[in-house]
Protein backbone atom coordinates (compact mmCIF):
# COMPACT_ATOMS: atom_id res chain seq x y z
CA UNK A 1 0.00 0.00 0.00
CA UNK A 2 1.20 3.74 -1.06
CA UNK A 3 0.39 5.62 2.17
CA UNK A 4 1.79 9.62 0.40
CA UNK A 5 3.56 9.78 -2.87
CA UNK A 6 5.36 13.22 -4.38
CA UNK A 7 7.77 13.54 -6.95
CA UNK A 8 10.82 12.27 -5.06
CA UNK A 9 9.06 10.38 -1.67
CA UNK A 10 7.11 7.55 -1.44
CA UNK A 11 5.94 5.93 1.89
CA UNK A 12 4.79 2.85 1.25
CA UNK A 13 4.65 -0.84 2.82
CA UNK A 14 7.79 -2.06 3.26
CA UNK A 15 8.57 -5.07 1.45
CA UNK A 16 11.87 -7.44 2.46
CA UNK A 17 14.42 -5.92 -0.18
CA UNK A 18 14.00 -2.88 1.88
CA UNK A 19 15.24 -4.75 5.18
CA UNK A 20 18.69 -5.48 3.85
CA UNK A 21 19.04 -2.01 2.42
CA UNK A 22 17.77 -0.32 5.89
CA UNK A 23 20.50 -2.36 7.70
CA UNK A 24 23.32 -2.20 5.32
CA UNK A 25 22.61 2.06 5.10
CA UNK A 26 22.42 1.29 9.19
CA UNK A 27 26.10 -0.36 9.23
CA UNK A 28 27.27 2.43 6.56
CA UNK A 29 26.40 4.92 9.24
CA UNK A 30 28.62 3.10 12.38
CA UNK A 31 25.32 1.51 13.43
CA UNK A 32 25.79 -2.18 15.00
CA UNK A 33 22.66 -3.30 13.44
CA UNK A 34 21.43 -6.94 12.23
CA UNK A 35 18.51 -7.52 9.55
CA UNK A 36 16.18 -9.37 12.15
CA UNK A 37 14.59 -6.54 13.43
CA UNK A 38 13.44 -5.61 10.03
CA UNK A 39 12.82 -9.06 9.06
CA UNK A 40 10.55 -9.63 12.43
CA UNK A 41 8.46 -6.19 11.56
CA UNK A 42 8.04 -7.92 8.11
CA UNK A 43 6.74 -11.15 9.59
CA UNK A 44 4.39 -8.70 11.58
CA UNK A 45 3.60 -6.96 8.98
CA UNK A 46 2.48 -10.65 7.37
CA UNK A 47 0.74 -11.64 10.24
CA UNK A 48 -1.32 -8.67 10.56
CA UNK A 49 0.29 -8.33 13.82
CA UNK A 50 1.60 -4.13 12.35
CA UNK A 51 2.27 -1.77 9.57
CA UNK A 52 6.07 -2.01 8.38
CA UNK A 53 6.09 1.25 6.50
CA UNK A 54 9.13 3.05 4.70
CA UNK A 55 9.72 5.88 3.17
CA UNK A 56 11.19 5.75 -0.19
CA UNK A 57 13.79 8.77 -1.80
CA UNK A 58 14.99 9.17 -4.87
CA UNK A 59 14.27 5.07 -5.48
CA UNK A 60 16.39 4.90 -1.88
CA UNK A 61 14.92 3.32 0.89
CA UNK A 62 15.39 6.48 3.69
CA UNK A 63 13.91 5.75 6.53
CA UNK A 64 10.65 3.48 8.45
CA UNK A 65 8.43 3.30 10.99
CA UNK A 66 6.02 0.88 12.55
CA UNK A 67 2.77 0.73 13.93
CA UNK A 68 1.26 -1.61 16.50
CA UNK A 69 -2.13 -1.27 16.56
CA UNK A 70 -2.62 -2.75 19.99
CA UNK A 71 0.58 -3.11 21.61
CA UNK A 72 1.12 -5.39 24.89
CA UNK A 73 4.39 -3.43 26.13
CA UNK A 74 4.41 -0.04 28.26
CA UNK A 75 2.03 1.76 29.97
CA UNK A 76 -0.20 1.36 27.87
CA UNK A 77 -0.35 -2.25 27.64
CA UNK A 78 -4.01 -3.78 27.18
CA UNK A 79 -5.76 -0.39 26.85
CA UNK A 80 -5.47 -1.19 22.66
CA UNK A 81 -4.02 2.19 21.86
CA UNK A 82 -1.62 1.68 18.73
CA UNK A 83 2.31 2.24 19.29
CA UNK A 84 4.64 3.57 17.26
CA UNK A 85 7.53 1.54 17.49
CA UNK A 86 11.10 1.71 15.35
CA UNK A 87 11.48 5.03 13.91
CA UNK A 88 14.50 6.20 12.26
CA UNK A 89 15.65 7.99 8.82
CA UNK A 90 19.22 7.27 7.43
CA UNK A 91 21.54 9.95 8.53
CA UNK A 92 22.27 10.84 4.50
CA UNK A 93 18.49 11.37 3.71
CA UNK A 94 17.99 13.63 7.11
CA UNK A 95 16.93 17.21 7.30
CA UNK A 96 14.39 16.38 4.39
CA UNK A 97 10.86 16.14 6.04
CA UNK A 98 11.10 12.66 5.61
CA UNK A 99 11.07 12.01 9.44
CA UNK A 100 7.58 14.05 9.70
CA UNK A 101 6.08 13.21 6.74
CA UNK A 102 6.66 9.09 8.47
CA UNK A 103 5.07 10.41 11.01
CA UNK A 104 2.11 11.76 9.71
CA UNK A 105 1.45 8.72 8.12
CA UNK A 106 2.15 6.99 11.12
CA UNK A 107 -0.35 9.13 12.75
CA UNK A 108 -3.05 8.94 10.77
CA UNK A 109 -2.62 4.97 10.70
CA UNK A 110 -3.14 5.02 14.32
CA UNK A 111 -5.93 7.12 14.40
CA UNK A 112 -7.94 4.24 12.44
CA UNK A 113 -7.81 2.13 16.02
CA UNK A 114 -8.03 4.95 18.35
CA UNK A 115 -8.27 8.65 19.31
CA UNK A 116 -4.43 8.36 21.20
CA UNK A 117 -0.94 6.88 20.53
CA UNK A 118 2.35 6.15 22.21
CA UNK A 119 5.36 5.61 21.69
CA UNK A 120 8.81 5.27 23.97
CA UNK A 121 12.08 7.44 23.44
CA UNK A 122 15.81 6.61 24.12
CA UNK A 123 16.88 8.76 26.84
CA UNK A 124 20.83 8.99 25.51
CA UNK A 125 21.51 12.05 23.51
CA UNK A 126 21.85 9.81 20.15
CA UNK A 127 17.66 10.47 20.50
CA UNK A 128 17.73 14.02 20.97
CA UNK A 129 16.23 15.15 18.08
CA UNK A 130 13.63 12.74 18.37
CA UNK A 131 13.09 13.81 21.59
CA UNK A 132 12.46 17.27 19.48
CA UNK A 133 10.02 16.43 17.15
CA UNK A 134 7.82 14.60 19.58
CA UNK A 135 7.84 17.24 21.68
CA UNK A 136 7.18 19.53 19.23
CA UNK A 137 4.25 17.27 17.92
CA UNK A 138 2.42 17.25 21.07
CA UNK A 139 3.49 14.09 22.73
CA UNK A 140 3.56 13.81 26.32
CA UNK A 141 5.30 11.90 28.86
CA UNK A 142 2.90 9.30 30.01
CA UNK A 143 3.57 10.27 33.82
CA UNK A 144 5.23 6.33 34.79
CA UNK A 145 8.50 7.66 34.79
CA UNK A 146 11.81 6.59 33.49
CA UNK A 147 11.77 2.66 31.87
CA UNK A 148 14.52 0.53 31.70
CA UNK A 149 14.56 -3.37 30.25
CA UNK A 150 10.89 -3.17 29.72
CA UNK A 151 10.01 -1.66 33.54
CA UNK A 152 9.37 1.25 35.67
CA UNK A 153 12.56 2.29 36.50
CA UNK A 154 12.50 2.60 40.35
CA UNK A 155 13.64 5.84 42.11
CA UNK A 156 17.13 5.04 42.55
CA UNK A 157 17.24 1.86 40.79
CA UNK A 158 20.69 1.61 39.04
CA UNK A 159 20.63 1.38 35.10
CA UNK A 160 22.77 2.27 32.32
CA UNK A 161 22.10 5.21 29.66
CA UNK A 162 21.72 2.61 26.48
CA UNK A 163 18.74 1.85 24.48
CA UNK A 164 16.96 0.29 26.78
CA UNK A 165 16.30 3.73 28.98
CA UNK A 166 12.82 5.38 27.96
CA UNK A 167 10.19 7.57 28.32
CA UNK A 168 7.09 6.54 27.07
CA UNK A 169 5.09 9.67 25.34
CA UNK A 170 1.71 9.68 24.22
CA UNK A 171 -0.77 11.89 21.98
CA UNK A 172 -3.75 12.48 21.80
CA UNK A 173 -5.18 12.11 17.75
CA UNK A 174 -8.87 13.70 17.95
């Protein structure tokens, strides 16, 4: 499915050619990345479990993002509010609007299950300008606190500042 189209971006469904070019423009870019995390969003994608979407530049693929329509992880677990899970852009196609125009899509595939959506943020400064632009799009931090390893993050609870420290955000659609 073609979610936008214009003369140079496509979003569309992502399709398993665009795995190994995600994760081979991921290793380009120092990234220590393997193709089973875009292979397992493909098999969810299959299963009808989310929407794999990528965005497409110049015949490139640039960047994805996926969307769980009713996501068992977080805060939010159980309450079937869709997640936004696994966003990211190459760093070569940044500073584009490819990053917003993913999540607009994003967005407005969410709003199809439900009037909110979340999503979780690294806390490291590798996610600041993510941090940014979900800020600036309205999300909010969900109130539970820091997350680390898939849990509330006691006060004082000792953790290290890697990708598994978050903040879940959420906003409202309607």
């Amino acid at each position: 499915m073609v979610y936008y189209r214009d003369k140079e971006l496509i979003i569309r469904d992502m399709i398993p050619a665009d795995a190994l070019a995600i994760t081979d423009g991921e290793i380009a870019q120092g990234w220590r990345q393997t193709i089973e995390k875009y292979e397992r969003r493909l098999r969810d994608q299959r299963d009808g479990k989310c929407m794999a979407i990528v965005a497409e530049y110049g015949g490139e693929a640039a960047g994805y993002i996926h969307v769980y329509p009713n996501s068992d992880d977080g805060p939010f677990a159980g309450m079937r509010y869709p997640e936004i899970i696994d966003f990211g852009v190459l760093e070569k196609f940044r500073r584009k609007g490819i990053g917003g125009r993913l999540m607009d899509v994003a967005e407005t595939v969410a709003a199809e299950y439900a009037g909110t959506v979340f999503l979780c943020v690294g806390l490291h400064s590798g996610y600041g300008s993510a941090q940014r632009m979900y800020a600036i799009r309205g999300y909010v931090p969900d109130g539970s606190g820091a997350w680390y390893n898939g849990r509330v993050l006691e006060p004082g609870a000792a953790c290290q500042n890697d990708d598994e420290l978050v903040l879940y955000m959420s906003k409202k659609l309607l």
